[in-house]
C-alpha atoms as a PDB file:
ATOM      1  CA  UNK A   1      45.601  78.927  34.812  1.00  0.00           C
ATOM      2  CA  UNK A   2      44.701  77.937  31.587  1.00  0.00           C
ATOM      3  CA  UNK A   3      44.015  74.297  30.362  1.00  0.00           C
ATOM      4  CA  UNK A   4      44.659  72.866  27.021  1.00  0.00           C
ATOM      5  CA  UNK A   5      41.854  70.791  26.293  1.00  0.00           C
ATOM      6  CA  UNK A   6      41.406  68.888  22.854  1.00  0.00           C
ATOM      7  CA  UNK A   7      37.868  68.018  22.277  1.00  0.00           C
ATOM      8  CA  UNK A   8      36.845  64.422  21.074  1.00  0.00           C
ATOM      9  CA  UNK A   9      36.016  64.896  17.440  1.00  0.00           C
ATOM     10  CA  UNK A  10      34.474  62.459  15.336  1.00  0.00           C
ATOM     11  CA  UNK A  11      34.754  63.864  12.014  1.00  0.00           C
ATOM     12  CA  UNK A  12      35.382  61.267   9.441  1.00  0.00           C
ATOM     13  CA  UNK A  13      36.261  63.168   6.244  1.00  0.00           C
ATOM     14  CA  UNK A  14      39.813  62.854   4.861  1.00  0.00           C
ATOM     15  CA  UNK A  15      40.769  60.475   7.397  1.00  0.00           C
ATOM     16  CA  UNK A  16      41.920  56.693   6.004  1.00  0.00           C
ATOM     17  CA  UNK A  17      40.448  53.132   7.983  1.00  0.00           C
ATOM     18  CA  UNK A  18      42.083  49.940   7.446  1.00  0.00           C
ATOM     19  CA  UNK A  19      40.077  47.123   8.947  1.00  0.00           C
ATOM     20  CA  UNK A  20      41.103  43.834   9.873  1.00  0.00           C
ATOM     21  CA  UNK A  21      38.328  40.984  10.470  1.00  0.00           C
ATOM     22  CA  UNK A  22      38.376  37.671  11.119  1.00  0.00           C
ATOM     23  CA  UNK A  23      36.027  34.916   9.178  1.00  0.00           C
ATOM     24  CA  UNK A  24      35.915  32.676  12.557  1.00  0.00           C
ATOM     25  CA  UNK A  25      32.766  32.984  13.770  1.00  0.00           C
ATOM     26  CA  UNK A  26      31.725  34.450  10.392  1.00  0.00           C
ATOM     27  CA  UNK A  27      28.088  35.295  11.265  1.00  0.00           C
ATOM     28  CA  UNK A  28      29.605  37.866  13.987  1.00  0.00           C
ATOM     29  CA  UNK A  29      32.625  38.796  11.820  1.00  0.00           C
ATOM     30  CA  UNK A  30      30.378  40.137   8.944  1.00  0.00           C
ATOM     31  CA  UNK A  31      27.805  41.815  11.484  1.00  0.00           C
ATOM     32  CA  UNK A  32      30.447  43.430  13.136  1.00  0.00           C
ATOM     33  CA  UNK A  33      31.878  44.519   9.848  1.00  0.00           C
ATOM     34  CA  UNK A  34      28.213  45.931   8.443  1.00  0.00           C
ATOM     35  CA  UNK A  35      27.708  47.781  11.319  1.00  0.00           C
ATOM     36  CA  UNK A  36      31.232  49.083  11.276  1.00  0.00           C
ATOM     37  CA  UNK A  37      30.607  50.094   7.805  1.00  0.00           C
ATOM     38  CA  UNK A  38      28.018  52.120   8.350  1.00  0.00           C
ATOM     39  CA  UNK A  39      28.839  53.960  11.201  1.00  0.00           C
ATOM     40  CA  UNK A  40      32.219  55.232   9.591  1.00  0.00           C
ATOM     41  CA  UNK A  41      29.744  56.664   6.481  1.00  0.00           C
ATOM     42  CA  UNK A  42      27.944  58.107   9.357  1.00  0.00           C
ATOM     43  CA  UNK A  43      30.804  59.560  10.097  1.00  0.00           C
ATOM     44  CA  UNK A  44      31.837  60.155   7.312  1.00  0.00           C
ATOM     45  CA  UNK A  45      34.427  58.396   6.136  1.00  0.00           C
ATOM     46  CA  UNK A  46      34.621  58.152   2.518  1.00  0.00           C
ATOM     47  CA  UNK A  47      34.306  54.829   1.292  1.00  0.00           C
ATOM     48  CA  UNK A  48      36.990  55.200  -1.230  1.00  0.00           C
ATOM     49  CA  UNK A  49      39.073  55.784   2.228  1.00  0.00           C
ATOM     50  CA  UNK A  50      38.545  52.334   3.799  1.00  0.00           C
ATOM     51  CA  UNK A  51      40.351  48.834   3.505  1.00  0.00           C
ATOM     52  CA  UNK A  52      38.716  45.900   4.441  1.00  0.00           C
ATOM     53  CA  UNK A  53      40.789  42.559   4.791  1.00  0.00           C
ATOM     54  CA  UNK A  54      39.965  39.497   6.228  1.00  0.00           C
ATOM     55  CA  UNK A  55      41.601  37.062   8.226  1.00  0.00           C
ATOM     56  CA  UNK A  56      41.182  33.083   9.487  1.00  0.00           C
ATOM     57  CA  UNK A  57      40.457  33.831  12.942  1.00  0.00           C
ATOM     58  CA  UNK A  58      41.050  35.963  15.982  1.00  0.00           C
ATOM     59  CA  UNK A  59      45.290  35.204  16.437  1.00  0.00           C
ATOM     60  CA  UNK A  60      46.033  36.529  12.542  1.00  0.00           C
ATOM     61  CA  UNK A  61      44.571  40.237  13.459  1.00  0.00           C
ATOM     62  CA  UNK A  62      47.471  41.514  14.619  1.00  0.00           C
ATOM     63  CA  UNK A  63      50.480  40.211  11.906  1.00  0.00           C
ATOM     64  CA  UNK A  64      47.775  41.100   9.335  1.00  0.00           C
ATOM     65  CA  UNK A  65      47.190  44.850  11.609  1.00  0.00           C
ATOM     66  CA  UNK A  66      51.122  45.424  11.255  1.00  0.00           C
ATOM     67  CA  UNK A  67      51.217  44.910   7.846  1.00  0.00           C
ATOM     68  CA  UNK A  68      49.009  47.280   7.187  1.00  0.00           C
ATOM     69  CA  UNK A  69      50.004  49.966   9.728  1.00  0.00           C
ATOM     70  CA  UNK A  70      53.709  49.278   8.108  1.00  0.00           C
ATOM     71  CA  UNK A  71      52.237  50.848   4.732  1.00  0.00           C
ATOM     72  CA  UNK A  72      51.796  53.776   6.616  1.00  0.00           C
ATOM     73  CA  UNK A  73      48.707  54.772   4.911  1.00  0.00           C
ATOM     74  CA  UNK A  74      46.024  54.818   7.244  1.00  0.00           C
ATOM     75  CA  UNK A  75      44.871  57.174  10.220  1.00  0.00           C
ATOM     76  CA  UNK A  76      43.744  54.387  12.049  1.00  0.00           C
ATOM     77  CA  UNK A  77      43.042  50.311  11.893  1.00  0.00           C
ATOM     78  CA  UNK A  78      40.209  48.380  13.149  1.00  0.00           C
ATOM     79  CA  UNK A  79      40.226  45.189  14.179  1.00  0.00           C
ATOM     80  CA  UNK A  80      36.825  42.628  14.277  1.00  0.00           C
ATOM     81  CA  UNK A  81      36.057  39.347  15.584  1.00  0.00           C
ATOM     82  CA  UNK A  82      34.553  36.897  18.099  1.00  0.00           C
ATOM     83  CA  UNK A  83      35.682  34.737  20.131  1.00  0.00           C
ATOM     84  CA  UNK A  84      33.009  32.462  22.227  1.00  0.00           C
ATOM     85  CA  UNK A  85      34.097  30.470  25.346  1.00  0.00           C
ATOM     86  CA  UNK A  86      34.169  26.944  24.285  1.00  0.00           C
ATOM     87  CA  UNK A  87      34.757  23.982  26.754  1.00  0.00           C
ATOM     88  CA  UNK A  88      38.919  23.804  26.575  1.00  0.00           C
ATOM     89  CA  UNK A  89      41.225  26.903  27.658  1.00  0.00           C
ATOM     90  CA  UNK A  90      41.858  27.409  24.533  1.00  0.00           C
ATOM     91  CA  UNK A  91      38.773  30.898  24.731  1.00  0.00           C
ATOM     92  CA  UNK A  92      41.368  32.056  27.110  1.00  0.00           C
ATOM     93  CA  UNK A  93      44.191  32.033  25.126  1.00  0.00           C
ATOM     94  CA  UNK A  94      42.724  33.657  21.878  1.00  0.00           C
ATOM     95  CA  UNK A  95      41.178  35.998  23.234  1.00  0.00           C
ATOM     96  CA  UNK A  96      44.224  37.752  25.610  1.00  0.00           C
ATOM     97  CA  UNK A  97      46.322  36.816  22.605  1.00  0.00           C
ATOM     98  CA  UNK A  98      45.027  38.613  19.930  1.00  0.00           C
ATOM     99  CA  UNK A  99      44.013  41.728  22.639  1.00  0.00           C
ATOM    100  CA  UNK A 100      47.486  41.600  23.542  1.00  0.00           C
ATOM    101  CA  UNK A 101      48.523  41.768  19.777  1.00  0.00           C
ATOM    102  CA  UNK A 102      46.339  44.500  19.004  1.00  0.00           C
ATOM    103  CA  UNK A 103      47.120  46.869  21.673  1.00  0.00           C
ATOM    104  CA  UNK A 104      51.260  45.811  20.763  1.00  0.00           C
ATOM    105  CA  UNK A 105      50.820  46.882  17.576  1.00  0.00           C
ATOM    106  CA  UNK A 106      48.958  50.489  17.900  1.00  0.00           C
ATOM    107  CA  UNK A 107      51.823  51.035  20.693  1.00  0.00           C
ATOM    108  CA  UNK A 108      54.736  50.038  18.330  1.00  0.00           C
ATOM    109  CA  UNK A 109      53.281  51.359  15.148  1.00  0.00           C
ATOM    110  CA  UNK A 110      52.131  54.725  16.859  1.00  0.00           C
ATOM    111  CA  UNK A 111      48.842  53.914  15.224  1.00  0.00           C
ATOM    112  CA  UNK A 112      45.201  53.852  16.505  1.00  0.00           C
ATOM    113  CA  UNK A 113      44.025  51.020  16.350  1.00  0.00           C
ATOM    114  CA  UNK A 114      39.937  49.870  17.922  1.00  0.00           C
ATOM    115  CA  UNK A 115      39.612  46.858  19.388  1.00  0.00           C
ATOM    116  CA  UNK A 116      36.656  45.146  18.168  1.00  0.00           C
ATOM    117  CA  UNK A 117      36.915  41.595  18.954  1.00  0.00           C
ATOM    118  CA  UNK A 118      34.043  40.325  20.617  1.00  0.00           C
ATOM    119  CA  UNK A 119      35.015  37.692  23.480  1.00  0.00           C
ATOM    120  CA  UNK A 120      31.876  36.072  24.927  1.00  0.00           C
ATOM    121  CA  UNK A 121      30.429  33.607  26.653  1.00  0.00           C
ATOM    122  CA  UNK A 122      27.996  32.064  24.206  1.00  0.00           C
ATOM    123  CA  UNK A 123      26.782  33.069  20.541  1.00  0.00           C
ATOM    124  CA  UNK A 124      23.304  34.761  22.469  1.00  0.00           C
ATOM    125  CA  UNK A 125      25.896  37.184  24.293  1.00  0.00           C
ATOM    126  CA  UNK A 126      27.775  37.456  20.856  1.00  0.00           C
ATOM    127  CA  UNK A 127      24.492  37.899  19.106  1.00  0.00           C
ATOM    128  CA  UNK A 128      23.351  40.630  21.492  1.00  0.00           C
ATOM    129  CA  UNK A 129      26.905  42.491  21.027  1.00  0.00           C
ATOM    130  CA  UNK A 130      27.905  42.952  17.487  1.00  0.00           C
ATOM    131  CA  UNK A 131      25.990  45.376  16.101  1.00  0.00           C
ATOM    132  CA  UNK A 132      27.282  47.864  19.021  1.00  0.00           C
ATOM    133  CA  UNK A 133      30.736  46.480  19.223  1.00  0.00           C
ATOM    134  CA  UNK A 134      31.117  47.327  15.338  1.00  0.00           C
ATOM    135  CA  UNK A 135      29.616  50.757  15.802  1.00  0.00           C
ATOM    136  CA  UNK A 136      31.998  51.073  18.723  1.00  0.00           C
ATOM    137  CA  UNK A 137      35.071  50.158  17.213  1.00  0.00           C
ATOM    138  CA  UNK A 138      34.699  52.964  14.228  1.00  0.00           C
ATOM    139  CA  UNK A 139      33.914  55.841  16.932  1.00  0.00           C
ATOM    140  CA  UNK A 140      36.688  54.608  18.598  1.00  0.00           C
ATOM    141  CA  UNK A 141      38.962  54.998  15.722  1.00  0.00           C
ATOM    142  CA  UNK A 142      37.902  57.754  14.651  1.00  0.00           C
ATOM    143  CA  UNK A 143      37.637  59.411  17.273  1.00  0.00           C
ATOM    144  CA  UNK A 144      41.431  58.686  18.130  1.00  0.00           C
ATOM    145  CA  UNK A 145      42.984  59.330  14.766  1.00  0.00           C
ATOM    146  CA  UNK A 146      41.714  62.888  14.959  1.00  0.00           C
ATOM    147  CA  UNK A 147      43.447  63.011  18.452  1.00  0.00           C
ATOM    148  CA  UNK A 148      46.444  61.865  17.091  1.00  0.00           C
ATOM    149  CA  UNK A 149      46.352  63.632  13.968  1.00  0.00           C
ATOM    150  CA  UNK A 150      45.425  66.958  16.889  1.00  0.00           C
ATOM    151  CA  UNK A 151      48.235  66.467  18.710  1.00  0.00           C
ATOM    152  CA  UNK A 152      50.287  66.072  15.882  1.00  0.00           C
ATOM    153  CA  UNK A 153      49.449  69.444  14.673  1.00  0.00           C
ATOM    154  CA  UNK A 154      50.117  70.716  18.137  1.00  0.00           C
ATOM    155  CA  UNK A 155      53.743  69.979  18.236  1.00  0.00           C
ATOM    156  CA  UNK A 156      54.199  70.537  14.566  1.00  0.00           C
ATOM    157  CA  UNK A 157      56.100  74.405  14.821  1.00  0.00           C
ATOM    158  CA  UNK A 158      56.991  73.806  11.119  1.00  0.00           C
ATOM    159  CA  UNK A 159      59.808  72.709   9.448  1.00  0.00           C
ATOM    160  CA  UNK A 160      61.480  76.027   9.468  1.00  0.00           C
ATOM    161  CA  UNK A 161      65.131  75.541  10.373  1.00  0.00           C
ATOM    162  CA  UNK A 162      67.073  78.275  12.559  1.00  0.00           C
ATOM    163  CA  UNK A 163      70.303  80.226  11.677  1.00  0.00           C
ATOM    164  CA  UNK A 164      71.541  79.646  15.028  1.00  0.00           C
END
């Protein structure tokens, strides 16, 4: 028996990042976003390749996500933020809202896209997280567009047509 195996690949050249981030929280959202940053030039991802936008807070990721995986000019999206646990429910409802809006738009769109939103208990948990959240999110994405674009290429047999 043989097994088709893709290998994880995290090759950044040619591929195309879109990042979404949200200015709540700011002090997280830009450490997330630095850290981001320079893991995808690790990676490397051009930085000609990469579009950064910014957001109020943690619920506009996703409309802001769709928009740009509607241009259909990215490999994958990123998406950055943190939500802390305040004293109101309100934590709750943030933070499996805009989850739930991420992962509904990589399914609909077809798209990668890494969640990155920190949701935490208190800014030292935050603190202690966003450097390797950031750092995640871009292997993540990476990582996956190159699946994608893998398995794309896998079931591509060309665009010959047949006589038949």
């Amino acid at each position: 028996m043989t097994v088709d195996t893709i290998a994880p690949d995290l090759d950044g050249t040619q591929l195309r990042i879109g990042i979404v981030w949200s200015r709540f929280n700011t002090w997280a959202g830009e450490s997330l976003l630095a850290s981001c940053l320079r893991e995808l030039a690790d990676l490397g991802v051009d930085e000609d390749d990469v579009t950064i936008i910014s957001v109020p807070g943690a619920l506009e990721i996703p409309i802001a996500l769709a928009a740009l995986a509607a241009r259909d000019q990215f490999d994958a999206l990123i998406a950055l933020g943190c939500v802390i646990r305040g004293d109101t429910y309100h934590f709750e409802i943030v933070a499996e809202q805009s989850a739930a809006g991420v992962a509904q738009v990589a399914l609909a769109q077809g798209l990668p896209v890494a969640n990155g939103i920190l949701t935490t208990n208190d800014e030292d948990q935050a603190r202690e997280r966003v450097v390797e959240k950031g750092s995640d999110a871009a292997r993540t994405a990476v990582e996956m567009a190159n699946l994608l674009l893998a398995l794309d290429d896998d079931g591509d047999d060309g665009d010959e047509e047949s006589d038949a």
